[in-house]
C-alpha atoms as a PDB file:
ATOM      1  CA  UNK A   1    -176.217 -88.353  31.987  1.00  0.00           C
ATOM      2  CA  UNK A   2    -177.521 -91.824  32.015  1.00  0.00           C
ATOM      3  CA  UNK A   3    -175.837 -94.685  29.965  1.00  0.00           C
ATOM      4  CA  UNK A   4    -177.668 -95.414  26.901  1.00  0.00           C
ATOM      5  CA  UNK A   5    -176.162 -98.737  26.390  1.00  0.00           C
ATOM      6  CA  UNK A   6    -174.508-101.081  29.349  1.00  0.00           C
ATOM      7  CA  UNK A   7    -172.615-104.195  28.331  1.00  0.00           C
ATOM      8  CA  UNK A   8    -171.421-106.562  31.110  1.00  0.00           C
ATOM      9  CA  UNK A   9    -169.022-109.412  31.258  1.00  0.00           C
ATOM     10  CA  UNK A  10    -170.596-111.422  33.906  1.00  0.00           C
ATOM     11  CA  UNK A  11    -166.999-113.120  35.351  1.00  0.00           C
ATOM     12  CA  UNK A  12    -166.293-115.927  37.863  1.00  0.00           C
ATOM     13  CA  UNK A  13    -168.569-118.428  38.022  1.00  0.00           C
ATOM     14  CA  UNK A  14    -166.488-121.280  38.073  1.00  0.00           C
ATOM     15  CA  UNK A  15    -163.821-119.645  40.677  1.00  0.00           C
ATOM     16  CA  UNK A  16    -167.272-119.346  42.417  1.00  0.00           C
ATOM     17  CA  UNK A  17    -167.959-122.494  42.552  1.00  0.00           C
ATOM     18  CA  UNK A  18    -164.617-123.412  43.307  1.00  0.00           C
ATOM     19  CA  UNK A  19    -164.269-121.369  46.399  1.00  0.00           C
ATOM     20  CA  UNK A  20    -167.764-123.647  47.604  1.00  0.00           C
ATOM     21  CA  UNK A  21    -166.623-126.646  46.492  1.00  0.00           C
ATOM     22  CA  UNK A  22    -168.648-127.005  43.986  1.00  0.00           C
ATOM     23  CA  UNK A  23    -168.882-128.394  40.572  1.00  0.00           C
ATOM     24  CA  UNK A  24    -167.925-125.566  37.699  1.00  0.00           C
ATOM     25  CA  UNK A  25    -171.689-126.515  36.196  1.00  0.00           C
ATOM     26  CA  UNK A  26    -173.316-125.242  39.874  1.00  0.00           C
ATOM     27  CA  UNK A  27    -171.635-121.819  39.112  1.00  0.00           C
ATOM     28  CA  UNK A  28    -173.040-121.466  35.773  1.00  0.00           C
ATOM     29  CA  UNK A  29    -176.116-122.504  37.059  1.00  0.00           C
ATOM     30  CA  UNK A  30    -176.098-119.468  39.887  1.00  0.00           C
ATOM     31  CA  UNK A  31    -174.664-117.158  37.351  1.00  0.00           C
ATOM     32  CA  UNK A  32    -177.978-117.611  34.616  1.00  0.00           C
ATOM     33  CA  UNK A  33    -180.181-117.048  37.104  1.00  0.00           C
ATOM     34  CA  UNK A  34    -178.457-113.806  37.876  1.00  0.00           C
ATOM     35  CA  UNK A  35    -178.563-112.798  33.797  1.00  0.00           C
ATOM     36  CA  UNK A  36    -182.326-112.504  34.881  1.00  0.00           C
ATOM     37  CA  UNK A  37    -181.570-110.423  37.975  1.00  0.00           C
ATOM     38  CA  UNK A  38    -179.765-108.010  35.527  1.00  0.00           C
ATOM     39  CA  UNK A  39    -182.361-107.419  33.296  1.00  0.00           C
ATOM     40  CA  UNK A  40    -184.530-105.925  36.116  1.00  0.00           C
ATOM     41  CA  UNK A  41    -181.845-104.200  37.403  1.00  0.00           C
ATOM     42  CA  UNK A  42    -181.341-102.499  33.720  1.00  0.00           C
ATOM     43  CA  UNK A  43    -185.175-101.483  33.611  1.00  0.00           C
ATOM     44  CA  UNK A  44    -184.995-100.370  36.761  1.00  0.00           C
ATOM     45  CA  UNK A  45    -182.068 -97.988  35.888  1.00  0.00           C
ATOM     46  CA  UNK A  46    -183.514 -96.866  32.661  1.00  0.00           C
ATOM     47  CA  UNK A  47    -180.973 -98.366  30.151  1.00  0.00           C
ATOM     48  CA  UNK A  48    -182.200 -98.496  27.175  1.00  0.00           C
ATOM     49  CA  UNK A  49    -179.966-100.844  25.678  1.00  0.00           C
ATOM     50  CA  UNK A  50    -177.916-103.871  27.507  1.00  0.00           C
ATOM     51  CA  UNK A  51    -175.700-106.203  26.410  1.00  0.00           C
ATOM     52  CA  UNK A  52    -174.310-109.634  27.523  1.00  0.00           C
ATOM     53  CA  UNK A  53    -171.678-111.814  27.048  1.00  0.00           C
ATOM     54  CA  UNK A  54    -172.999-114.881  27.887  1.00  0.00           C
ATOM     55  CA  UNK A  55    -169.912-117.297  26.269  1.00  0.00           C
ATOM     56  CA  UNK A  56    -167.186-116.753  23.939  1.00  0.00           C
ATOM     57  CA  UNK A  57    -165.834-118.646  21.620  1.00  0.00           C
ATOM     58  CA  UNK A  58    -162.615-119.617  24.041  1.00  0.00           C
ATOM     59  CA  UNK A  59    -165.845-121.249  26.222  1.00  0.00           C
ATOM     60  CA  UNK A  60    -166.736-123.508  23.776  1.00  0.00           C
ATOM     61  CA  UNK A  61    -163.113-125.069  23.886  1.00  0.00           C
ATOM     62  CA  UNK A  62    -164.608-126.100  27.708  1.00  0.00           C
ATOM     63  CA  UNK A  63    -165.161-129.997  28.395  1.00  0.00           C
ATOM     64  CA  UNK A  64    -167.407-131.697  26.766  1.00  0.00           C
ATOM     65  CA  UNK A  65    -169.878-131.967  29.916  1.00  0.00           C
ATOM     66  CA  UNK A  66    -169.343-128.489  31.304  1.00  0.00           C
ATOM     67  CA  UNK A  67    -170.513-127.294  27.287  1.00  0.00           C
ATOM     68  CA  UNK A  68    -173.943-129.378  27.479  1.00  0.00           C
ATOM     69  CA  UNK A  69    -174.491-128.042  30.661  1.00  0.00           C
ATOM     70  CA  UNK A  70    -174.452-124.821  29.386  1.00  0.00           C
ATOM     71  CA  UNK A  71    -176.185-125.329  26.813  1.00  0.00           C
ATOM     72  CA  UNK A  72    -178.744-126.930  28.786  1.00  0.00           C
ATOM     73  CA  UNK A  73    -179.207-123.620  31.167  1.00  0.00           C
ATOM     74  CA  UNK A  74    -179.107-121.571  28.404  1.00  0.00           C
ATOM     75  CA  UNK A  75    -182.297-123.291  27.312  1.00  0.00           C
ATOM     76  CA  UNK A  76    -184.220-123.653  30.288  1.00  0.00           C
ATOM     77  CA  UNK A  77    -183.780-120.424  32.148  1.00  0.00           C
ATOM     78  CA  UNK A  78    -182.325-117.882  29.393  1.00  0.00           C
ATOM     79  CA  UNK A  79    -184.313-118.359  26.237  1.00  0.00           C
ATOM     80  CA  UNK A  80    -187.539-120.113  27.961  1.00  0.00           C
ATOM     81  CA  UNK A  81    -187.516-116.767  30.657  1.00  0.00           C
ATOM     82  CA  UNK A  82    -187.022-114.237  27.463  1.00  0.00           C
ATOM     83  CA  UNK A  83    -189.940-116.299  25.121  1.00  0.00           C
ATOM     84  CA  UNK A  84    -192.456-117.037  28.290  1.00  0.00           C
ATOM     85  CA  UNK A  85    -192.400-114.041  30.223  1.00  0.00           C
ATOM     86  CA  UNK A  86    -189.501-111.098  29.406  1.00  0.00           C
ATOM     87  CA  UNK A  87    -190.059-110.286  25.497  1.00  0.00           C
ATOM     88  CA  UNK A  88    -193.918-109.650  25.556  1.00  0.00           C
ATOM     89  CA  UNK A  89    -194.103-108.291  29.272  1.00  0.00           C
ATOM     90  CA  UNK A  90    -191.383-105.800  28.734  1.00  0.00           C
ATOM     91  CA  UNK A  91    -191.475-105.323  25.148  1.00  0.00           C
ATOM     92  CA  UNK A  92    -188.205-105.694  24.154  1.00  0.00           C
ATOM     93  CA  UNK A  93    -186.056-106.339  21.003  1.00  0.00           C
ATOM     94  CA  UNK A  94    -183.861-109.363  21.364  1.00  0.00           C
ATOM     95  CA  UNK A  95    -180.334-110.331  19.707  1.00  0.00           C
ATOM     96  CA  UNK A  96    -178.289-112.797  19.898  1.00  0.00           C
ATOM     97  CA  UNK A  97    -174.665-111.816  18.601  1.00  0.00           C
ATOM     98  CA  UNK A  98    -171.659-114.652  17.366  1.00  0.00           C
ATOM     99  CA  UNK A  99    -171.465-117.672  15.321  1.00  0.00           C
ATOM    100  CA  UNK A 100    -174.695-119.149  16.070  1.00  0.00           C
ATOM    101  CA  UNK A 101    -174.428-121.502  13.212  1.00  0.00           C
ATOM    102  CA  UNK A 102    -171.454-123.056  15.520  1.00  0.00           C
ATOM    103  CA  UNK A 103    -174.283-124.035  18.194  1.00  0.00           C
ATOM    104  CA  UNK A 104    -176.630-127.172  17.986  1.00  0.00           C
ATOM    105  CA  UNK A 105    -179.365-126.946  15.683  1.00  0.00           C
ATOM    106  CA  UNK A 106    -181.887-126.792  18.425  1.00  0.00           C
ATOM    107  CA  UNK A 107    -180.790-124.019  20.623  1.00  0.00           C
ATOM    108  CA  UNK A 108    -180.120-122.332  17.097  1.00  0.00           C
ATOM    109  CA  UNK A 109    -184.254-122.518  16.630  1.00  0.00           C
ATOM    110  CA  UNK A 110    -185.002-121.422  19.974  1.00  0.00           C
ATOM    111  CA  UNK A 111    -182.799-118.868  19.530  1.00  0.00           C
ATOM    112  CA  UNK A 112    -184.478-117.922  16.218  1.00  0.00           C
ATOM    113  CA  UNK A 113    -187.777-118.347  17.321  1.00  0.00           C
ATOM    114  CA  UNK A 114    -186.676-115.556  20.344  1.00  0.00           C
ATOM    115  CA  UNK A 115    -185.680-113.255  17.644  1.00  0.00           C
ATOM    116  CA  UNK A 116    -188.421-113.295  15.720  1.00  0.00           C
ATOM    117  CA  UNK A 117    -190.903-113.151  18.809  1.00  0.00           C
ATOM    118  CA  UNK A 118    -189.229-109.679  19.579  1.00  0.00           C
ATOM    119  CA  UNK A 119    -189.200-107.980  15.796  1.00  0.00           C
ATOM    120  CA  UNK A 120    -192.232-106.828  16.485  1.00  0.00           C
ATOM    121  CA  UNK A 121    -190.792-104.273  19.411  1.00  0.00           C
ATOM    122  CA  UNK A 122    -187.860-102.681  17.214  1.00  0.00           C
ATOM    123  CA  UNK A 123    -188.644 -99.295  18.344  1.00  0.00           C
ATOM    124  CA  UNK A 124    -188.245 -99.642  22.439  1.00  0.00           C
ATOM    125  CA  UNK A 125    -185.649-101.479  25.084  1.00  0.00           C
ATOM    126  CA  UNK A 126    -182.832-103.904  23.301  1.00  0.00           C
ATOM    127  CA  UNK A 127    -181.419-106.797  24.875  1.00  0.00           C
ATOM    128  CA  UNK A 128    -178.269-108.209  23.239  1.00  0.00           C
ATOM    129  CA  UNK A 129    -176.968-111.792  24.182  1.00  0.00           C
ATOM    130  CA  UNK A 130    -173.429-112.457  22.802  1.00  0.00           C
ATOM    131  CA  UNK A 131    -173.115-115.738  22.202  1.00  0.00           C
ATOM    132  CA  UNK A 132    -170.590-117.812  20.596  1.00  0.00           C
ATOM    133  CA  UNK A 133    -168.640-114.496  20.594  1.00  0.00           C
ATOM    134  CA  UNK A 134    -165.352-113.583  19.829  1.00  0.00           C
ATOM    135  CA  UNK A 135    -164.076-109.811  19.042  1.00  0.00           C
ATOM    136  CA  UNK A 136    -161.159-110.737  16.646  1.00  0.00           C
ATOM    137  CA  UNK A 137    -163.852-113.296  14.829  1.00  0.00           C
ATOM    138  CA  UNK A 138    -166.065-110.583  14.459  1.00  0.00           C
ATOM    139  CA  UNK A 139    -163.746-108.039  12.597  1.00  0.00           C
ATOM    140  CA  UNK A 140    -162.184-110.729  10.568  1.00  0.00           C
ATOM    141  CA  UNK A 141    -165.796-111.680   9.548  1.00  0.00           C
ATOM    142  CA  UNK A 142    -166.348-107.527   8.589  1.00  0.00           C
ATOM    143  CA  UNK A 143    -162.487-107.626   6.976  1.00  0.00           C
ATOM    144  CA  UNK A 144    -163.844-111.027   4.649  1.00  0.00           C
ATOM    145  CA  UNK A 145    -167.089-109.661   4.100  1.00  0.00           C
ATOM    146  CA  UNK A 146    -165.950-106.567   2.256  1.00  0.00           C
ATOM    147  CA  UNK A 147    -163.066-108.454   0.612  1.00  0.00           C
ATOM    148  CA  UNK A 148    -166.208-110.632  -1.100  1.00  0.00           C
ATOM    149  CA  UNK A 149    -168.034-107.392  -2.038  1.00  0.00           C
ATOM    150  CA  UNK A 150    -164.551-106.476  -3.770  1.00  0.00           C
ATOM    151  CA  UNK A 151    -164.996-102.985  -1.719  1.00  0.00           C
ATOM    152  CA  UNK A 152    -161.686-100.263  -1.735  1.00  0.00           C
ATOM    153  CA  UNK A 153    -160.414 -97.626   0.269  1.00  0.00           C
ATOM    154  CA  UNK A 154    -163.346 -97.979   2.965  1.00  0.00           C
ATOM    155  CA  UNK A 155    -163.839 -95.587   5.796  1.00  0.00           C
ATOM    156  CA  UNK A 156    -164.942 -96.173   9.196  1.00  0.00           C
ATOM    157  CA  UNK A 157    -168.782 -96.324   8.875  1.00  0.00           C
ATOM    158  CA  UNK A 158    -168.377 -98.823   6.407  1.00  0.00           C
ATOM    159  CA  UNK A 159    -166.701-101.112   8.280  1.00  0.00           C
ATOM    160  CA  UNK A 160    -169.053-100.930  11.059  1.00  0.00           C
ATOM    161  CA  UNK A 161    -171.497-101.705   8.816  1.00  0.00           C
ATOM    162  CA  UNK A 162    -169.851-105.045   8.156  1.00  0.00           C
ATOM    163  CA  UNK A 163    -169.607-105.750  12.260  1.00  0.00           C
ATOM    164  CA  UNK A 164    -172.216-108.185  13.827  1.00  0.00           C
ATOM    165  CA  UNK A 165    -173.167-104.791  16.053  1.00  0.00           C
ATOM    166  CA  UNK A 166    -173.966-102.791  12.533  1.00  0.00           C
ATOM    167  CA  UNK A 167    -177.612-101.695  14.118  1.00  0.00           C
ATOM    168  CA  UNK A 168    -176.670-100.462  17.389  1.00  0.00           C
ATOM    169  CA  UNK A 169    -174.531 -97.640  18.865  1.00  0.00           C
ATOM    170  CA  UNK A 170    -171.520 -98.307  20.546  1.00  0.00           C
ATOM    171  CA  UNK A 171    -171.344 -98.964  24.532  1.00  0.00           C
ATOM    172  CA  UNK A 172    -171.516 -96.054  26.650  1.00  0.00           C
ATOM    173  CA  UNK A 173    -169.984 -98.352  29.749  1.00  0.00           C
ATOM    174  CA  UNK A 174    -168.656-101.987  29.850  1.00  0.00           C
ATOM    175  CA  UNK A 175    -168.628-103.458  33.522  1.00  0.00           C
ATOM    176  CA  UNK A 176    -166.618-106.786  34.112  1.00  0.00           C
ATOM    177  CA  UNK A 177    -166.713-108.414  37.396  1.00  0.00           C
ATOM    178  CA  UNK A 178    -164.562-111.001  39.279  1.00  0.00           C
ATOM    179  CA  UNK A 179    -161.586-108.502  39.252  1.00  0.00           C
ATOM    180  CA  UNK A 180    -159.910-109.144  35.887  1.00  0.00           C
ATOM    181  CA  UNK A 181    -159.096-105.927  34.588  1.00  0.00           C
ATOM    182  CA  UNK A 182    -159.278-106.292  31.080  1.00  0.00           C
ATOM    183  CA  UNK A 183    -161.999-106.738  28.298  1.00  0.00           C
ATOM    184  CA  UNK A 184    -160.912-109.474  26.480  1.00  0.00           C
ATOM    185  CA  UNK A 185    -162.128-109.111  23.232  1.00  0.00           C
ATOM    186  CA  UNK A 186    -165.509-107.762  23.591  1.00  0.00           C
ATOM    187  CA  UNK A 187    -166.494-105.307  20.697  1.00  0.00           C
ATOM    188  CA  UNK A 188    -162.837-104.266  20.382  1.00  0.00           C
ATOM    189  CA  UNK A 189    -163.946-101.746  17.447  1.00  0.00           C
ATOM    190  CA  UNK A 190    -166.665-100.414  19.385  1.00  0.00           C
ATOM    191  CA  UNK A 191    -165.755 -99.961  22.751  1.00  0.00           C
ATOM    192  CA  UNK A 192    -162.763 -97.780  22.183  1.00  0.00           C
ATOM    193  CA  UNK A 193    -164.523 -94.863  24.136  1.00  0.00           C
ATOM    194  CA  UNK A 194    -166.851 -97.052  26.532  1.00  0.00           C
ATOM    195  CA  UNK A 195    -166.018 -96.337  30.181  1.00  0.00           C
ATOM    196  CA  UNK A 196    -164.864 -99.197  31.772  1.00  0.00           C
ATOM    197  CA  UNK A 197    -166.000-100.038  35.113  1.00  0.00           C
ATOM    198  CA  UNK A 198    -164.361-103.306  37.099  1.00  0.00           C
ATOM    199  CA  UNK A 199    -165.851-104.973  40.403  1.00  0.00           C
ATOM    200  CA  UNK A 200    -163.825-107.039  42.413  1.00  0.00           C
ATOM    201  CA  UNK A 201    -166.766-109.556  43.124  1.00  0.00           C
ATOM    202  CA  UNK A 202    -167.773-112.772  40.850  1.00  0.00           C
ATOM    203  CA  UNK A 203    -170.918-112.511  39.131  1.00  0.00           C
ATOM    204  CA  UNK A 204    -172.905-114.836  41.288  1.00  0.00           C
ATOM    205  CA  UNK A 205    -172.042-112.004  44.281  1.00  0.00           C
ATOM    206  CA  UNK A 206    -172.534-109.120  41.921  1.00  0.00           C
ATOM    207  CA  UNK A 207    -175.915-107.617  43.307  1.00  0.00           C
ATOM    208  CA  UNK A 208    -178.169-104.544  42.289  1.00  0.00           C
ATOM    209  CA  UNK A 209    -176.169-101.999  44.315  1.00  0.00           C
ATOM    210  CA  UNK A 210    -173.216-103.217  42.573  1.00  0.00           C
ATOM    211  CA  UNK A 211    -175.134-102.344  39.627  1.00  0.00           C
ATOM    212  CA  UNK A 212    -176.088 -99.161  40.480  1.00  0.00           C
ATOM    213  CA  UNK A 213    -172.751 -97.812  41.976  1.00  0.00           C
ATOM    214  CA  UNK A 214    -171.311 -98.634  38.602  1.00  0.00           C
ATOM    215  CA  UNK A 215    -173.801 -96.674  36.646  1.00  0.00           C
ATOM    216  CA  UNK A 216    -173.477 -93.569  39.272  1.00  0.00           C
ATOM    217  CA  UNK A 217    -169.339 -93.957  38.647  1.00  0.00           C
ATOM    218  CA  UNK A 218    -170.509 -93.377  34.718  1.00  0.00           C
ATOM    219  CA  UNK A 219    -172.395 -90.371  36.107  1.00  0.00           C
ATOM    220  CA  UNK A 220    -169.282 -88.620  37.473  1.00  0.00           C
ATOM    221  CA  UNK A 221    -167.614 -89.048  34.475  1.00  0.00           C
ATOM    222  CA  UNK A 222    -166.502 -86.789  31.512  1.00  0.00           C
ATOM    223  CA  UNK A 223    -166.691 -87.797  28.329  1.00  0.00           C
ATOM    224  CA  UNK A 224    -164.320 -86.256  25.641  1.00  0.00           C
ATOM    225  CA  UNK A 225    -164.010 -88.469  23.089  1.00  0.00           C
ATOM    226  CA  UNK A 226    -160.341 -87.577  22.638  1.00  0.00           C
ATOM    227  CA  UNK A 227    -161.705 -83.967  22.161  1.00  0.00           C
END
């Protein structure tokens, strides 16, 4: 049984850095360009879907500097890589997930003009890039969204409906590296039966194999769904 949908936390790229000496901003830098790395590695595997948390909304409360920075790699080697080469060669469906009215106006186009570049392939491979993301944000934007719409007595599809993730099935496996054991808000309605999978390395050390053992661990795995 292989995972239909992976979502990673990519963690530690400023303790990264930090154990080189260098600045947080080299970190990030290392840790994009591995962002690519896991999209092959996610072909490669045969997961149809793959999410990533690329920054919360905790990240944006970062220095000023360390923010542009950010935003800066985010633009040159994450949405230039997806609209060049990624979306046409591997026909995918892109989507960026958070308050992306929070970001500047200009990565908010790119990020549009991503999006719409990828509509066309809304029947193969998905590619989800939480951004500006925050679990509790996202289920108080569902909980004000169906206070508006004056709805009562709602059941569980309904409210999903009303999530940011409303199109897509839940993760089959969430794998966080750098050793943090925890989840920290991502999808906290959806992931209550992903398998969780935690590597002790930092992102810019997490490799293919790493990849790979974590997607055999799913493998061995039973899934009961509190049956």
């Amino acid at each position: 049984m292989k995972p239909f949908h992976v979502a990673i936390i990519p963690d530690g790229n400023r303790r990264w850095a930090k154990q080189k000496n260098l600045p947080p901003l080299k970190g990030h830098s290392v840790g994009i360009k591995k962002l690519k790395d896991a999209l092959k590695w996610a072909k490669k595997a045969n997961v149809d879907i793959l999410s990533l948390w690329i920054l919360s909304t905790e990240n944006l409360n970062r220095s000023e500097d360390e923010i542009k920075g950010l935003f800066k790699y985010f633009e040159t080697e994450i949405i230039k890589h997806l609209k060049d080469k990624y979306v046409d060669k591997h026909k995918v469906k892109v989507n960026f997930i958070g308050e992306i009215q929070t970001l500047p106006p200009k990565l908010q186009k790119l990020i549009y003009d991503v999006e719409k570049k990828s509509s066309k392939y809304d029947e193969g491979k998905i590619l989800n890039l939480f951004t500006a993301y925050g679990g509790r944000k996202e289920m108080l934007h569902a909980v004000n969204s169906i206070l508006e719409k004056g709805l009562k007595n709602i059941d569980e599809k309904t409210f999903g409906n009303y999530l940011y993730t409303k199109n897509l099935p839940d993760p089959d496996l969430i794998i966080r590296t750098s050793g943090e054991i925890r989840i920290s808000g991502l999808m906290p309605w959806q992931t209550v039966y992903s398998e969780l999978y935690f590597s002790e390395k930092l992102w810019p050390d997490f490799n293919e194999k790493d990849f790979l053992d974590a997607i055999e661990e799913y493998h061995k795995r039973k899934r009961r769904f509190g049956k």
